[in-house]
Each structure stands twice: as C-alpha cells, then as structure tokens.
N, C-alpha and C. Protein backbone atom coordinates (compact mmCIF):
# COMPACT_ATOMS: atom_id res chain seq x y z
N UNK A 1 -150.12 129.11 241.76
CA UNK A 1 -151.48 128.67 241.53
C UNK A 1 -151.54 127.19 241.87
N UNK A 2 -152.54 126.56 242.64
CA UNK A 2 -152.75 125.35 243.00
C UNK A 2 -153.11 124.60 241.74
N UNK A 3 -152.86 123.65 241.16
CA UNK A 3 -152.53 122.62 239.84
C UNK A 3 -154.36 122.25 240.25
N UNK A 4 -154.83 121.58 241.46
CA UNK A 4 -156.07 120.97 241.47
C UNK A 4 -157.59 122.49 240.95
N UNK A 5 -157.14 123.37 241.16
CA UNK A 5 -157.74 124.50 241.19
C UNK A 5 -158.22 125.07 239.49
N UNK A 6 -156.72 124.66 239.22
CA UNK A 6 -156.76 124.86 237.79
C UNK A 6 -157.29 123.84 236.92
N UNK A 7 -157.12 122.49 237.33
CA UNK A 7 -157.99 121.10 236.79
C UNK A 7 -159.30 121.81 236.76
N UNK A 8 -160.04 121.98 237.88
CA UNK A 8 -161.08 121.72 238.12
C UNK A 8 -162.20 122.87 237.10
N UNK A 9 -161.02 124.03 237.50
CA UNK A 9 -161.84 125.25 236.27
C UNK A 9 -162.00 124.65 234.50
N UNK A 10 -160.54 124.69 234.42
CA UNK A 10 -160.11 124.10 233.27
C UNK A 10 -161.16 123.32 232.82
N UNK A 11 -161.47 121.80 233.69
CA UNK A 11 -162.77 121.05 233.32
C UNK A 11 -163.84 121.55 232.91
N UNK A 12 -164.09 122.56 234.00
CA UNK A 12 -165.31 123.04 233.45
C UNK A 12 -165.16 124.30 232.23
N UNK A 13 -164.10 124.56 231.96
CA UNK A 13 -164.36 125.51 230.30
C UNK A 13 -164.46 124.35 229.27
N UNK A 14 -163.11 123.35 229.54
CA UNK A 14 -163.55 122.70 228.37
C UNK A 14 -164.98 122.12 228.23
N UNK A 15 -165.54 121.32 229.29
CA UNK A 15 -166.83 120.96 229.37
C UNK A 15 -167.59 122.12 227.92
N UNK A 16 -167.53 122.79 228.85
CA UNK A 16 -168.38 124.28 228.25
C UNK A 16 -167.97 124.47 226.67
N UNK A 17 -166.89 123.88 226.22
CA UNK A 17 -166.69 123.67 224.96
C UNK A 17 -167.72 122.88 223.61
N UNK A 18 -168.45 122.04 224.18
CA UNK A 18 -169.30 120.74 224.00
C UNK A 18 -170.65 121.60 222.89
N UNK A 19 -170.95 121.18 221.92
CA UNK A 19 -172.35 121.68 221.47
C UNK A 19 -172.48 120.09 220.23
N UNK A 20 -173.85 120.63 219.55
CA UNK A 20 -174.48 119.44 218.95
C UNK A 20 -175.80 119.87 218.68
N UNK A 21 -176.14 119.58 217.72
CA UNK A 21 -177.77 119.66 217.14
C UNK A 21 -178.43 118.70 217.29
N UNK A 22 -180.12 118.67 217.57
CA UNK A 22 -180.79 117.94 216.77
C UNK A 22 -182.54 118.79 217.04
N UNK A 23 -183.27 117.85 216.80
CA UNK A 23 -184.37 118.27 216.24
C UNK A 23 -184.91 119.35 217.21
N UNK A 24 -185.74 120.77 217.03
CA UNK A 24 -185.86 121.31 217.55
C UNK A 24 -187.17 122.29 217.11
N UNK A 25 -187.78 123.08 217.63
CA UNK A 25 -188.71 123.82 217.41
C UNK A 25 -187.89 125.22 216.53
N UNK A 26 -188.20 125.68 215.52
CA UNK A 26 -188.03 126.79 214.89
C UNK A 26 -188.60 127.99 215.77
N UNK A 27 -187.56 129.12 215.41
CA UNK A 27 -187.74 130.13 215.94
C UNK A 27 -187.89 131.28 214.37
N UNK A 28 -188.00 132.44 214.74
CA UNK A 28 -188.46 133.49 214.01
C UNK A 28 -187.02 133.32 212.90
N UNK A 29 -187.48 132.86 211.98
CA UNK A 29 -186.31 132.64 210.36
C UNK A 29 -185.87 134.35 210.34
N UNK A 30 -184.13 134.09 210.11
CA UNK A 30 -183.19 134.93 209.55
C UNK A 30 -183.62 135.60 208.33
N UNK A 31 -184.29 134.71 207.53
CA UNK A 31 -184.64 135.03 205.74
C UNK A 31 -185.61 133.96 205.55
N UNK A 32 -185.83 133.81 204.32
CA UNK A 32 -186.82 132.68 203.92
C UNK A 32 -186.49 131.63 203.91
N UNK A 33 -184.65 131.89 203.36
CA UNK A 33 -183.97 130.77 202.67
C UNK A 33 -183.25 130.30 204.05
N UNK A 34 -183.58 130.34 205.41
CA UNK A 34 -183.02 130.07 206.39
C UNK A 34 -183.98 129.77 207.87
N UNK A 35 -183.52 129.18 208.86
CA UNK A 35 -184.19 128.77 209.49
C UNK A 35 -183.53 129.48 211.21
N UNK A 36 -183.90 129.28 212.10
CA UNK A 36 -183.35 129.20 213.34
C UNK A 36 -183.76 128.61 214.40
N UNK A 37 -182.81 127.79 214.93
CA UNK A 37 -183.54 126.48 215.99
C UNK A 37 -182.70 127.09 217.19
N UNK A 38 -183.56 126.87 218.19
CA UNK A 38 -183.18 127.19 219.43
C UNK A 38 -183.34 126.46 220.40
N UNK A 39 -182.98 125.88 220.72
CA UNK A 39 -182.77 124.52 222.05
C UNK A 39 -182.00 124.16 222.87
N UNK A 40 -182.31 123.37 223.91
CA UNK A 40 -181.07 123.33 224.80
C UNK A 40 -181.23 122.30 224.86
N UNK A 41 -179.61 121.52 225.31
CA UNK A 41 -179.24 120.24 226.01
C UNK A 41 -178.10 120.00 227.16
N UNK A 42 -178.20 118.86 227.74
CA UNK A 42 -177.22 118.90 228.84
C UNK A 42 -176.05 118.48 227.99
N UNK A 43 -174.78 118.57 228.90
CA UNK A 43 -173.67 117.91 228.29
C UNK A 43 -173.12 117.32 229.48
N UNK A 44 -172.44 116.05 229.58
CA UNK A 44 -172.33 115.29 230.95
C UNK A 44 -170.89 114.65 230.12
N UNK A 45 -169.75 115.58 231.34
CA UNK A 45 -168.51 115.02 230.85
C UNK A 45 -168.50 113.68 230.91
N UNK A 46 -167.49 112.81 230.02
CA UNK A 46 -166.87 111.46 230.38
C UNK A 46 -166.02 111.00 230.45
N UNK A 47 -164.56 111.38 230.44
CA UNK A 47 -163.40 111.81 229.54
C UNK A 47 -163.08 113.06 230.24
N UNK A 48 -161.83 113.19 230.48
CA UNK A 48 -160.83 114.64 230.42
C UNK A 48 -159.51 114.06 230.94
N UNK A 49 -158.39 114.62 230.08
CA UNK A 49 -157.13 114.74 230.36
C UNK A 49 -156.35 115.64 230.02
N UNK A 50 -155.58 116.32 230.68
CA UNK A 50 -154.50 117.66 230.93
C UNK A 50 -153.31 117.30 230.06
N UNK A 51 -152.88 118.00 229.11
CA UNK A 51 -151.55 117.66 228.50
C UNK A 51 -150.32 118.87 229.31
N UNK A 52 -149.92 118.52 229.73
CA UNK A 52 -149.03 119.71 230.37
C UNK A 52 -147.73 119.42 229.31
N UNK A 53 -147.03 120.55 228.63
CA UNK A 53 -146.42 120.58 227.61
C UNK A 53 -144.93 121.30 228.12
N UNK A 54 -145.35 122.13 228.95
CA UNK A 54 -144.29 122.94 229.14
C UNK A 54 -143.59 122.48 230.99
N UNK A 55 -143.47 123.21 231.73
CA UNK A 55 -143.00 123.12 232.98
C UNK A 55 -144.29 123.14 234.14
N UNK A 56 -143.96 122.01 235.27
CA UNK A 56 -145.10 121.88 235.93
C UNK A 56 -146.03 123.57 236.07
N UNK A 57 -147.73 122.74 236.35
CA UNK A 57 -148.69 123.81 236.18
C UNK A 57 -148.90 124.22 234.72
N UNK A 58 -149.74 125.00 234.47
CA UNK A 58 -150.67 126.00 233.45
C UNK A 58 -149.21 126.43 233.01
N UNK A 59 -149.22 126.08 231.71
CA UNK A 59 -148.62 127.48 230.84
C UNK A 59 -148.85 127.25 229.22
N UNK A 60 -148.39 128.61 228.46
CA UNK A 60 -149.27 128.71 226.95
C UNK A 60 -148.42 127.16 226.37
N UNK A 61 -149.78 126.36 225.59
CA UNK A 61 -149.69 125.64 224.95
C UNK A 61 -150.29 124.61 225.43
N UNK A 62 -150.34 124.02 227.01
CA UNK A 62 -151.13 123.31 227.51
C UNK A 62 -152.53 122.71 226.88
N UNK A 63 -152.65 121.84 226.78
CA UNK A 63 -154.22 121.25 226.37
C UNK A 63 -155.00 119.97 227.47
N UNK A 64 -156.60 120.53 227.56
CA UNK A 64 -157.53 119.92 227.70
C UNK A 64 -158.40 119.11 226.87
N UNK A 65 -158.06 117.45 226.72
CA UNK A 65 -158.70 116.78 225.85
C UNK A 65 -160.15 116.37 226.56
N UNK A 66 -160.78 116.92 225.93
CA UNK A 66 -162.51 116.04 226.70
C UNK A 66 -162.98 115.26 225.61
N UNK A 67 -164.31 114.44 226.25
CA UNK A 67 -165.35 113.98 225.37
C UNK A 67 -166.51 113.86 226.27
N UNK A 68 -167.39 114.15 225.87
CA UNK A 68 -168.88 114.21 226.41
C UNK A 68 -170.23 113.62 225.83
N UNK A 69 -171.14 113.24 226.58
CA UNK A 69 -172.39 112.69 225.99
C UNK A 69 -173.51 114.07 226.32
N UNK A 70 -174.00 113.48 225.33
CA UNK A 70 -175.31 115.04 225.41
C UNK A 70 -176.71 114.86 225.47
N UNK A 71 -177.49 115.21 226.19
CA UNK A 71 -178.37 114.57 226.54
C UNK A 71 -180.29 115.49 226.37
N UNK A 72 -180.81 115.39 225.69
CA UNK A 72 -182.30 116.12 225.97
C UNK A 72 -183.04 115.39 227.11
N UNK A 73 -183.29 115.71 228.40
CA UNK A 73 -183.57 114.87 229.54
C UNK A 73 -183.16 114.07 229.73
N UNK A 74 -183.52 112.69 229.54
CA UNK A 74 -182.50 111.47 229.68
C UNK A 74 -182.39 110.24 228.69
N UNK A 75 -182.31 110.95 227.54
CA UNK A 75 -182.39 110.21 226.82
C UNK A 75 -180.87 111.05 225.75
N UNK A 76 -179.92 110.15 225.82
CA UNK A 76 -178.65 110.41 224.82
C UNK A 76 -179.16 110.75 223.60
N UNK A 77 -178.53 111.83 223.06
CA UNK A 77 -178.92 112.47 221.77
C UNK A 77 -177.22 113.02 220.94
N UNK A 78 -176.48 112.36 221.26
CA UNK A 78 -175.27 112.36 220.57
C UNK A 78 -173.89 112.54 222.10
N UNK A 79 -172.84 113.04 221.36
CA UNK A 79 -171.28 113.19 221.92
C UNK A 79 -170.71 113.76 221.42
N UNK A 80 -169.53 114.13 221.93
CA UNK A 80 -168.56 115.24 221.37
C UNK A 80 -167.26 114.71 221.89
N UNK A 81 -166.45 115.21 220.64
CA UNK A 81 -164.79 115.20 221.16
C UNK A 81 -164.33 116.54 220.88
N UNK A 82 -163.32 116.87 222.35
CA UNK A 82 -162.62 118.37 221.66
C UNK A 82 -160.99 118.69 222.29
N UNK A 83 -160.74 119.53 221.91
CA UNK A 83 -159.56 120.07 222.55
C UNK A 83 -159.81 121.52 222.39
N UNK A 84 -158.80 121.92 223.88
CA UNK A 84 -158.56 123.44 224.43
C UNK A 84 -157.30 123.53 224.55
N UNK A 85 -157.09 124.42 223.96
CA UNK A 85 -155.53 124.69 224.42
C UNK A 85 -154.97 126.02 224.87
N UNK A 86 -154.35 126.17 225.98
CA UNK A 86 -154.24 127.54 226.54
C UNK A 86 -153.44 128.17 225.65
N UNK A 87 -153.71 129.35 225.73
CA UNK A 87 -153.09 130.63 224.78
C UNK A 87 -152.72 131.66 225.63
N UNK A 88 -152.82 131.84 226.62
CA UNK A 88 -152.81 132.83 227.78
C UNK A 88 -152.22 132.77 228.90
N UNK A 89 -151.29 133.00 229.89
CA UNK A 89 -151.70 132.68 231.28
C UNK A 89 -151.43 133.86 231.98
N UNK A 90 -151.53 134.19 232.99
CA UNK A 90 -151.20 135.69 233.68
C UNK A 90 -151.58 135.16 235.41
N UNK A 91 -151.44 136.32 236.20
CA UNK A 91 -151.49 135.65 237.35
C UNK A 91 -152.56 135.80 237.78
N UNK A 92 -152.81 135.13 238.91
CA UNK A 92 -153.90 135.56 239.83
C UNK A 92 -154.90 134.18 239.10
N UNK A 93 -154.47 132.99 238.77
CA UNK A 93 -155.48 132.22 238.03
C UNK A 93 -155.69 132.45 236.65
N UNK A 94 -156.04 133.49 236.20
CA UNK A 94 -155.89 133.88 234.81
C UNK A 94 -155.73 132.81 233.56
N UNK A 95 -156.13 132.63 232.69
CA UNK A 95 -156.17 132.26 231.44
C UNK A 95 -156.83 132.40 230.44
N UNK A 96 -156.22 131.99 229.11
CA UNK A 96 -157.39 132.00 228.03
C UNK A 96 -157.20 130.34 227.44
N UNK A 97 -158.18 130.15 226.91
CA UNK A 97 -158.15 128.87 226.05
C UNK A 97 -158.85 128.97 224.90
N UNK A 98 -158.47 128.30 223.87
CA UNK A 98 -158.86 128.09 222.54
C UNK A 98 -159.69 126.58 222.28
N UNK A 99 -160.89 126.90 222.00
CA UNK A 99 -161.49 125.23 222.02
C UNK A 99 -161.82 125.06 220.77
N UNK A 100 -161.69 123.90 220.43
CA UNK A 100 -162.33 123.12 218.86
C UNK A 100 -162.85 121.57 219.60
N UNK A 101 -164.02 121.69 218.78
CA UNK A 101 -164.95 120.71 218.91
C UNK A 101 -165.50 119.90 217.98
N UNK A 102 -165.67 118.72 217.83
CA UNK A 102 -166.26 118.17 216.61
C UNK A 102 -167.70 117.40 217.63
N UNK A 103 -169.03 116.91 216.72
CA UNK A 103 -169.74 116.36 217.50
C UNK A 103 -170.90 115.48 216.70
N UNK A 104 -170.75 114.44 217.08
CA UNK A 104 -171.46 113.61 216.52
C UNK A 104 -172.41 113.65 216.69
N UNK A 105 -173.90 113.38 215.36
CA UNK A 105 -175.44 113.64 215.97
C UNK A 105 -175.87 112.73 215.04
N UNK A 106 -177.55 112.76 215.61
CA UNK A 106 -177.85 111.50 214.38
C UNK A 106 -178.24 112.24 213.16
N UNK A 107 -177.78 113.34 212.83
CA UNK A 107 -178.11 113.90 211.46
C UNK A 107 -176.78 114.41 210.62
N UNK A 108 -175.85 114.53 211.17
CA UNK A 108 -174.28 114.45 210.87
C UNK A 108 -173.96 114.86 211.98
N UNK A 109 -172.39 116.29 211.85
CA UNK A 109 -171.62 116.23 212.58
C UNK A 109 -171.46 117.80 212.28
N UNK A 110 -171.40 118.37 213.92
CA UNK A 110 -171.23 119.98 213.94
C UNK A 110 -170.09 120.13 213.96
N UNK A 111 -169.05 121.14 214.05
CA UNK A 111 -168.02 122.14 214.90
C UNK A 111 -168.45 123.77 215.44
N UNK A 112 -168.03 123.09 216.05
CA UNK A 112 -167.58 124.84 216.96
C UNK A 112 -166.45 125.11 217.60
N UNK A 113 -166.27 126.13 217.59
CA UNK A 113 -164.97 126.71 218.48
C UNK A 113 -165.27 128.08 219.05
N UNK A 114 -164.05 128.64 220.05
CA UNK A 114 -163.93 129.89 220.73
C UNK A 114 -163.36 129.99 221.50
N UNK A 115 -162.82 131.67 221.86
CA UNK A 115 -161.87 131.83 222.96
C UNK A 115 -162.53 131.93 224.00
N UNK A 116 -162.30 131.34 225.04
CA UNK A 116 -162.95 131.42 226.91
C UNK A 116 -161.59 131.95 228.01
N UNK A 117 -162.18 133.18 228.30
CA UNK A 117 -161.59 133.88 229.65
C UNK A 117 -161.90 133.08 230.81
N UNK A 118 -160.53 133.02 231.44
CA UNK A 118 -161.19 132.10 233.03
C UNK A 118 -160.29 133.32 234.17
N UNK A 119 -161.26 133.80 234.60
CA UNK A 119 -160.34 134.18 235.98
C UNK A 119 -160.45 133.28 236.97
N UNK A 120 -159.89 134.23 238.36
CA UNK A 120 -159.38 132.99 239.27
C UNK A 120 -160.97 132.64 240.18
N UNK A 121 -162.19 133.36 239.26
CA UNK A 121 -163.93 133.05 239.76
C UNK A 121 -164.56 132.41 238.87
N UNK A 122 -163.72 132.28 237.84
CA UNK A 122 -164.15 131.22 236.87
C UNK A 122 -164.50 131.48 235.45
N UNK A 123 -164.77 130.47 234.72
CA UNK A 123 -164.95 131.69 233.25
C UNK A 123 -166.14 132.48 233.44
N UNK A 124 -166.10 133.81 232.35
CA UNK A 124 -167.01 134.48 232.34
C UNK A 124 -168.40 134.21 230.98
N UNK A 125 -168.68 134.79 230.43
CA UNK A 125 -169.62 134.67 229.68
C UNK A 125 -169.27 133.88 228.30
N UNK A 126 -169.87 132.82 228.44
CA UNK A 126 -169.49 131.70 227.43
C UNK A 126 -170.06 131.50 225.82
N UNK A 127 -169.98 131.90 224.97
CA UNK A 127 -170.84 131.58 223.68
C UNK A 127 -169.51 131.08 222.50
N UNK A 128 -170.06 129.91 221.96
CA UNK A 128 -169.15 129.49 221.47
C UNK A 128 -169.70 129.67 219.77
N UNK A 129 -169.07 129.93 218.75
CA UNK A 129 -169.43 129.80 217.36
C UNK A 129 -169.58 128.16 216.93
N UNK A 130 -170.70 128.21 216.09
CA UNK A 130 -171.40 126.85 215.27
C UNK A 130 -169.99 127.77 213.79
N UNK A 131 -169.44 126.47 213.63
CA UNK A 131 -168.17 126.99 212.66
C UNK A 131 -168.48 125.96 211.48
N UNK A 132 -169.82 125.10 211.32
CA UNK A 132 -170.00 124.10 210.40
C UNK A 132 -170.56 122.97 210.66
N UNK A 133 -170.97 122.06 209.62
CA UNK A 133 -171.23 120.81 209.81
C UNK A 133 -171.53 119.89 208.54
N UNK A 134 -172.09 118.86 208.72
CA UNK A 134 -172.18 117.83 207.51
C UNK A 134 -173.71 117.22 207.57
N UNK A 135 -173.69 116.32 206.35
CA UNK A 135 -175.35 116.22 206.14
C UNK A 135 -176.28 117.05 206.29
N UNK A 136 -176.90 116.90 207.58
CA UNK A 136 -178.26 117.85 207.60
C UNK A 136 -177.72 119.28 208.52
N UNK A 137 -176.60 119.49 208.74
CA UNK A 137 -176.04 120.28 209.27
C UNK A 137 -174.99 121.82 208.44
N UNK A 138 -174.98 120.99 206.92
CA UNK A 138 -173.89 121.74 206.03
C UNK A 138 -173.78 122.91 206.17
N UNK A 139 -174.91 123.73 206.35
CA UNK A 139 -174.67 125.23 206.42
C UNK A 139 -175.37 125.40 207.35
N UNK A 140 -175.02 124.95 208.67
CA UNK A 140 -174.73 125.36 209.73
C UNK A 140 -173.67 126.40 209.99
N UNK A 141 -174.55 127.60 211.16
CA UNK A 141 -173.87 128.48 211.56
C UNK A 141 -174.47 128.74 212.87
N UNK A 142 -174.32 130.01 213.54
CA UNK A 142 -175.08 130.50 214.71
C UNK A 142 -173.69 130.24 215.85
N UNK A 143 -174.76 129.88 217.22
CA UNK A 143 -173.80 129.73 218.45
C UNK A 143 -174.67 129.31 219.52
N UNK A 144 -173.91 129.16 220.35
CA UNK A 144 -174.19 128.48 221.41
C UNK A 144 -173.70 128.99 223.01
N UNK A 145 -174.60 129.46 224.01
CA UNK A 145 -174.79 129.64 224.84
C UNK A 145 -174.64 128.68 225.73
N UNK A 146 -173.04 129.01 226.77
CA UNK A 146 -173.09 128.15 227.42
C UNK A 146 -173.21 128.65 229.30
N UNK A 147 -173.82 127.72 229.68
CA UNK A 147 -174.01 127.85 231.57
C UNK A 147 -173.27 126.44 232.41
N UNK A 148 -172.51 126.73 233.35
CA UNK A 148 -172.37 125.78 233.63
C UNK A 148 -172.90 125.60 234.87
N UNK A 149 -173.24 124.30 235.46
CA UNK A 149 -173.96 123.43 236.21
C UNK A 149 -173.20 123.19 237.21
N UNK A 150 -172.37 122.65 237.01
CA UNK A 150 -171.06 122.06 237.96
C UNK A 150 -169.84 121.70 237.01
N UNK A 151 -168.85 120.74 237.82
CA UNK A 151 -167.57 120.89 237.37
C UNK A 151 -167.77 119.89 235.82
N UNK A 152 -168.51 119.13 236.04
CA UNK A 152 -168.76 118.04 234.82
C UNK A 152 -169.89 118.02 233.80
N UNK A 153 -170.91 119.20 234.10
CA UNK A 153 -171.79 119.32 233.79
C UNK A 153 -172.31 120.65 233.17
N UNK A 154 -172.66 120.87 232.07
CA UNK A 154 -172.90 122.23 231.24
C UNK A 154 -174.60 122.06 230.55
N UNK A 155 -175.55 123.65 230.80
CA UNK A 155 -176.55 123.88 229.90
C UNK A 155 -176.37 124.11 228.67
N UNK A 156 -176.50 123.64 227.53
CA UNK A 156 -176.02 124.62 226.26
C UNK A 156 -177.25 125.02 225.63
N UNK A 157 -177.33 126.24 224.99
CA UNK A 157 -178.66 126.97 224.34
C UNK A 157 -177.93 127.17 223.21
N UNK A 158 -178.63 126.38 222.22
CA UNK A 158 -177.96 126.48 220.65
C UNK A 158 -179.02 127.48 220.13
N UNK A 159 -178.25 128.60 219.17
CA UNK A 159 -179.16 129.30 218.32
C UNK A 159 -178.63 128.86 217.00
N UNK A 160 -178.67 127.72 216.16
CA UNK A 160 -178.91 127.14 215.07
C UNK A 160 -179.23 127.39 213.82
N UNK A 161 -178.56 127.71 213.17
CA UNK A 161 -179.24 128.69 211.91
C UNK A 161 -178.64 127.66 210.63
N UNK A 162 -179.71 127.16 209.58
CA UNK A 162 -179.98 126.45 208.96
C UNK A 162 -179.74 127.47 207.44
C-alpha cells in the first residue's frame, strides 16, 4: 500500500471525526423532557499528524492526531481535538479506526466517538455518536452525520438531543 494514499484517506476519516454544538433550530422533541437540534457545520482541518507505532506503513495501533476549526459559514463557532487509532488493517487498503474527540464550544464541551471503515474508495458511511458533554451540553446525546468535502474538509449534520 502506498504510505501517501493512506495519509491522505486517513486525513480525511479523522477529519470526519470532528463534531460540536451550538445554537440551532429545534426539531420535532424525543419527549417533553427533551429536545432535538439539527444542524450543520463545516469542519476545516488545521493540524494532523501520523503516529506510526509499529513497522513502516499502516498497522493496528497506529494513530491520527487532528485538530480542527468549525465553522457556520464563515464565521468560527468553536474547534476540536481528537485521536484515531487503527484497530484493523487487511489488504487491498483496508482499515478500521477508532476516533475520540473532545470539542470546544461557546456553551461547553462535547465528545464523540466511533468506528470508521475505510476501503481502498474510501470510508463508507460515516455517523459518529454524541458520547457527552458539559455545561449546556450535559446530557448530550444523539450523532452526527458525516460527508466529506475533500481531503481537509468535512459537512457534519448533528442530530443533538438535549
């Protein structure tokens, strides 16, 4: 497997790792005692580095450190730091990765995580779990829908549940 091939995917899962709240239009409530926000934002890598752990190229244990700014049009609306770390490799391009995310907002701070399949066409269908947060975020749950744009660049569609 070509090492630049695998950067470049790699980038873009972790990218795709990236989520974050903030203010948003309500959608049709779970319960009374709950809410659901649905919104999207960009995520615009800034930051990435490859930990190669084992023997040159991809193999299990490897990690992708990112950090990203997040953006509602063009105006910054928080950042994220995360790590991926492969759990998988097989041939033909093949992998899995494990991502954890933390993300700073101006109302606290989310996590999410999840496993992402990458074949050698790229990952497939991306949704990552809302696994928590703080302040106005505490019981935070839901997920997040991710698309990617290009190699540095991800849509995310948060379904937000309050």
């Amino acid at each position: 497997m070509r090492n630049s091939k695998f950067l470049g995917l790699s980038a873009a899962t972790a990218l795709a790792a990236v989520v974050t709240g903030v203010s948003a239009a309500p959608a049709a409530a779970a319960s009374q005692n709950t809410r659901e926000l649905v919104f999207r934002l960009v995520s615009k890598q800034t930051q990435l580095s490859y930990v190669d752990v084992g023997g040159p190229g991809p193999s299990q244990g490897d990690e992708f450190v990112s950090s990203s700014d997040l953006y509602r049009g063009s105006t910054k609306v928080g950042d994220q730091g995360g790590v991926c770390t492969l759990t998988r490799t097989a041939p033909n391009d093949e992998f899995d990765e494990q991502c954890v995310n933390s993300l700073s907002l101006p109302g606290g701070q989310l996590t999410a995580q999840g496993r992402i399949a990458v074949t050698n066409a790229g990952p497939g269908n991306i949704d990552l779990a809302i696994t928590g947060g703080t302040r106005l975020y505490e019981k935070a749950r839901g997920y997040i829908h991710v698309e990617l744009l290009n190699e540095t660049d991800a849509e995310l569609t948060f379904h937000l549940i309050l």
